[in-house]
N, C-alpha and C. Protein backbone atom coordinates (compact mmCIF):
# COMPACT_ATOMS: atom_id res chain seq x y z
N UNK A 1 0.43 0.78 18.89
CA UNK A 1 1.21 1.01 17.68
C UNK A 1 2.70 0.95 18.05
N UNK A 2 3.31 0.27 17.37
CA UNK A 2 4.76 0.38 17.60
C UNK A 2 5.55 1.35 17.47
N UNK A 3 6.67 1.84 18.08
CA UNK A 3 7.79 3.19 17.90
C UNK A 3 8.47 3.14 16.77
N UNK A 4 8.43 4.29 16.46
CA UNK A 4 8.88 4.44 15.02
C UNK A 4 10.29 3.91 15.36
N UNK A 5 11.30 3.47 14.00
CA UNK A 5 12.60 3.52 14.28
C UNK A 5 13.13 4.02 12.66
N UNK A 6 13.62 5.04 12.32
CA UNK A 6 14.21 4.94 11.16
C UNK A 6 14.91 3.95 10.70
N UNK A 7 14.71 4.16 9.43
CA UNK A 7 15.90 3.43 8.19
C UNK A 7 16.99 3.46 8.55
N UNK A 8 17.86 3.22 8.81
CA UNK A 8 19.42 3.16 8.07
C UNK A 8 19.52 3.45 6.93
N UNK A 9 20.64 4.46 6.46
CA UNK A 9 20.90 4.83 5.21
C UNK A 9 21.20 3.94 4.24
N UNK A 10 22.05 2.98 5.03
CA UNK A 10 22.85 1.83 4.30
C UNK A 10 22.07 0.95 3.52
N UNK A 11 20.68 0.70 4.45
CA UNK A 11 19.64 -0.10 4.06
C UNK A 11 18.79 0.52 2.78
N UNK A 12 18.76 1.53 2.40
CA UNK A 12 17.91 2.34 1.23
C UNK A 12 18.76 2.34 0.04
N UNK A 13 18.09 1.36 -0.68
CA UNK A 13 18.72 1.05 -2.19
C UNK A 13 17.86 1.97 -3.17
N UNK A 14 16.45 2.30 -2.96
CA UNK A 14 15.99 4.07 -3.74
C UNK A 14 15.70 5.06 -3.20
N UNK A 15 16.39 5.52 -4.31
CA UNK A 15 15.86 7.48 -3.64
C UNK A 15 14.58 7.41 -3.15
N UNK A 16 14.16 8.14 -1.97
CA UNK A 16 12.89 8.81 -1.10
C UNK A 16 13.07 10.24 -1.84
N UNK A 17 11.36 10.42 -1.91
CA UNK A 17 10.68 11.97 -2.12
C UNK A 17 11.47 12.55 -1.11
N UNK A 18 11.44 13.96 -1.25
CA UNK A 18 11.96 14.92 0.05
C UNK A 18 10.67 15.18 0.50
N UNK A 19 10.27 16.01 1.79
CA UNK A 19 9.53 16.60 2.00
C UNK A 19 8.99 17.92 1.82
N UNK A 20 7.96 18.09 1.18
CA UNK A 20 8.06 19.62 0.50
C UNK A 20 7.71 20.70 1.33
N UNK A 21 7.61 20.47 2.92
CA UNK A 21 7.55 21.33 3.70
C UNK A 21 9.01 21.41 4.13
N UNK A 22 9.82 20.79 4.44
CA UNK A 22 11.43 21.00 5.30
C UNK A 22 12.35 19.99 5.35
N UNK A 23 12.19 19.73 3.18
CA UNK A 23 12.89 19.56 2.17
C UNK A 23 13.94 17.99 2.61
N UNK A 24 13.20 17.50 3.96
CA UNK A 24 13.90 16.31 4.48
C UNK A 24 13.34 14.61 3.73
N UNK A 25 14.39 14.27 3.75
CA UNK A 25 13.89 12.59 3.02
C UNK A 25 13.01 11.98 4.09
N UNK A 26 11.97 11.38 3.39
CA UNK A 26 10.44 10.66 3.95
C UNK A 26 10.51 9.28 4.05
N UNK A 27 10.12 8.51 4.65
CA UNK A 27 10.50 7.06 4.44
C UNK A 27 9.23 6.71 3.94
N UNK A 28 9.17 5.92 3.50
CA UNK A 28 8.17 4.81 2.98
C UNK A 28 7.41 3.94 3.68
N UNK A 29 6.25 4.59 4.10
CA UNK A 29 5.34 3.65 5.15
C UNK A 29 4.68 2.58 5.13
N UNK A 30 3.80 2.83 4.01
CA UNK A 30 3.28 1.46 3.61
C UNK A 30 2.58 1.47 2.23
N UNK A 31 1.77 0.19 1.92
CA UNK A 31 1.53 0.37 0.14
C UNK A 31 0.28 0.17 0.34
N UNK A 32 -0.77 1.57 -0.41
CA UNK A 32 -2.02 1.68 -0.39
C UNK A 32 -2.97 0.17 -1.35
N UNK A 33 -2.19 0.74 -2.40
CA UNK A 33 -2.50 -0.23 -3.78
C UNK A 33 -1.58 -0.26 -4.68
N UNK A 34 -1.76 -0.94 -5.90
CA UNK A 34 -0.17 -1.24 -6.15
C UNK A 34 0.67 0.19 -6.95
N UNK A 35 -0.45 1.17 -7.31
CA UNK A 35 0.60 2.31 -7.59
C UNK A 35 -0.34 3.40 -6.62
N UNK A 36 -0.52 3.55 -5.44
CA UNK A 36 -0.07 4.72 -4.28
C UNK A 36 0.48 4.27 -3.39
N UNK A 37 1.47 5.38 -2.85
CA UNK A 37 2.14 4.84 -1.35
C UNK A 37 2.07 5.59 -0.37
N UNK A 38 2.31 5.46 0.40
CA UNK A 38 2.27 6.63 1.96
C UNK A 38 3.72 7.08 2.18
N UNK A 39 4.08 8.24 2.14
CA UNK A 39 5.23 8.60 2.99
C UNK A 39 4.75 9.58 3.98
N UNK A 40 5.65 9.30 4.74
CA UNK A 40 5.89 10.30 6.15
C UNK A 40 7.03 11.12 6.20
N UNK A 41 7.51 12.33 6.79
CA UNK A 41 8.29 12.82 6.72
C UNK A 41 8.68 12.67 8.38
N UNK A 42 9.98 12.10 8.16
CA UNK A 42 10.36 11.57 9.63
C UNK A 42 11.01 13.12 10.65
N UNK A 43 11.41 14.12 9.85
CA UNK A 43 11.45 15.34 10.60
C UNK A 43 10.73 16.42 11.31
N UNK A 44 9.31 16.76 10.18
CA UNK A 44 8.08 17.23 10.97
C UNK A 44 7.01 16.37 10.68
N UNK A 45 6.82 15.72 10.51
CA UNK A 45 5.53 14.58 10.82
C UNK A 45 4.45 14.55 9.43
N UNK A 46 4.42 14.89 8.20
CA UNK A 46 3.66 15.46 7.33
C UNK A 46 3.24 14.37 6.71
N UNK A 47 2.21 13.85 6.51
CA UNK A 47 2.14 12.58 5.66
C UNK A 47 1.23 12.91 3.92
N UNK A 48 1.81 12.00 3.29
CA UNK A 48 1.44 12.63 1.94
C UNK A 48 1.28 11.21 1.11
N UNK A 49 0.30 11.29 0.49
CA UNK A 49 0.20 9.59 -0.61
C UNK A 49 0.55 10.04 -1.91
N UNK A 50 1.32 9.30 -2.71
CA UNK A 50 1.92 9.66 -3.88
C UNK A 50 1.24 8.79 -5.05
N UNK A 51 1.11 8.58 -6.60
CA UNK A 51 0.91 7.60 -7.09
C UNK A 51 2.36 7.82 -7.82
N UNK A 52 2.72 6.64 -7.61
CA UNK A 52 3.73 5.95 -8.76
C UNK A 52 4.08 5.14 -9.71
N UNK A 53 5.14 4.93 -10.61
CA UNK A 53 4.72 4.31 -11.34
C UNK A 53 4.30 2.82 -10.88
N UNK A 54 3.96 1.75 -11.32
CA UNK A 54 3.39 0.41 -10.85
C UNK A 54 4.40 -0.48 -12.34
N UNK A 55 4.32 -1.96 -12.05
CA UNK A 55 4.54 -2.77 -13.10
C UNK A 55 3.76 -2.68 -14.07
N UNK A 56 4.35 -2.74 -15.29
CA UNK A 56 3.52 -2.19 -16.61
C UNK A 56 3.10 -3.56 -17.02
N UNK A 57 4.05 -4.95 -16.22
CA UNK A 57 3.24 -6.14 -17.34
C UNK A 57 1.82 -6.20 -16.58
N UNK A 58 1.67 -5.70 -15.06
CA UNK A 58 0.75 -6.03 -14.50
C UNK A 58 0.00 -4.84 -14.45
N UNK A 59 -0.08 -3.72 -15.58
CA UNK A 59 -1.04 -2.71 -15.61
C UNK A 59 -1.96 -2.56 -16.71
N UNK A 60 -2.96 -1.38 -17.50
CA UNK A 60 -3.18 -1.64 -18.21
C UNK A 60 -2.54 -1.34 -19.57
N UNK A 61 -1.04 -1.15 -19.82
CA UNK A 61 -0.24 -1.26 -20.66
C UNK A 61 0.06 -2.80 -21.41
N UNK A 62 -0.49 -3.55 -20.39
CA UNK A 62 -0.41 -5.00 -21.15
C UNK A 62 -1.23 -5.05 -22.23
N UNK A 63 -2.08 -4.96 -22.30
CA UNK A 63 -2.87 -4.63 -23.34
C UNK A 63 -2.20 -4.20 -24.81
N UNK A 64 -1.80 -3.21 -24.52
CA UNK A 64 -0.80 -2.56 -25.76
C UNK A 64 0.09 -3.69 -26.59
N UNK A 65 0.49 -5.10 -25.53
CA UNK A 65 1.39 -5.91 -26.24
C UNK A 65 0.91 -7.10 -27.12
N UNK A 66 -0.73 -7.26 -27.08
CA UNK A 66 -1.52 -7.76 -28.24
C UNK A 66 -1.86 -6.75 -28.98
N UNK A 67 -1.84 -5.91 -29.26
CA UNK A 67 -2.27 -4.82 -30.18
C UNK A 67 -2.15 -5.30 -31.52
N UNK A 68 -2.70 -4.80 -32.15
CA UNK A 68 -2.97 -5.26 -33.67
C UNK A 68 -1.67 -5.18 -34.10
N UNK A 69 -1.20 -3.84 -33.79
CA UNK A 69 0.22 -2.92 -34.96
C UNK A 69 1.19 -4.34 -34.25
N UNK A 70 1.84 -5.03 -35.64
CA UNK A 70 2.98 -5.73 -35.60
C UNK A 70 4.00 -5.26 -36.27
N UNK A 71 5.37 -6.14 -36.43
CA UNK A 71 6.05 -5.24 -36.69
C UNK A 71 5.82 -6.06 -38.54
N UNK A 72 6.62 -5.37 -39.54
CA UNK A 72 6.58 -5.30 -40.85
C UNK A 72 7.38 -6.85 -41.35
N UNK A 73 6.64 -7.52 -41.81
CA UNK A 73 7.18 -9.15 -42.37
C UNK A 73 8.18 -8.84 -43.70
């Protein structure tokens, strides 16, 4: 397995979860499926899977955009 190396701050264009044991930012490990993810907490080691939100054209909210209800002619 390769050595960890943190992020660079510079490089993180979104906010990271904190860690809810010792409230430190987690990096983003890898992507389970397209809405859970893995973080790690790079200060005490805690790993935690989150679900988030996912793309809505590619969820089942697409659906909603054939829906009967149109708007009023």
């Amino acid at each position: 397995m390769p050595e960890y190396q943190p992020v660079s701050t510079s490089l993180i264009w979104a906010e990271r979860p904190r860690c809810p044991n010792c409230r430190h930012d987690r990096m983003l490990l890898s992507k389970f499926e397209a809405s859970h993810r893995r973080f790690e907490c790079q200060n005490c080691g805690r790993v935690e899977i989150m679900v988030v939100e996912s793309d809505p054209m590619t969820s089942g909210a697409l659906g909603w955009l054939d829906g009967e209800l149109k708007p009023p002619t």
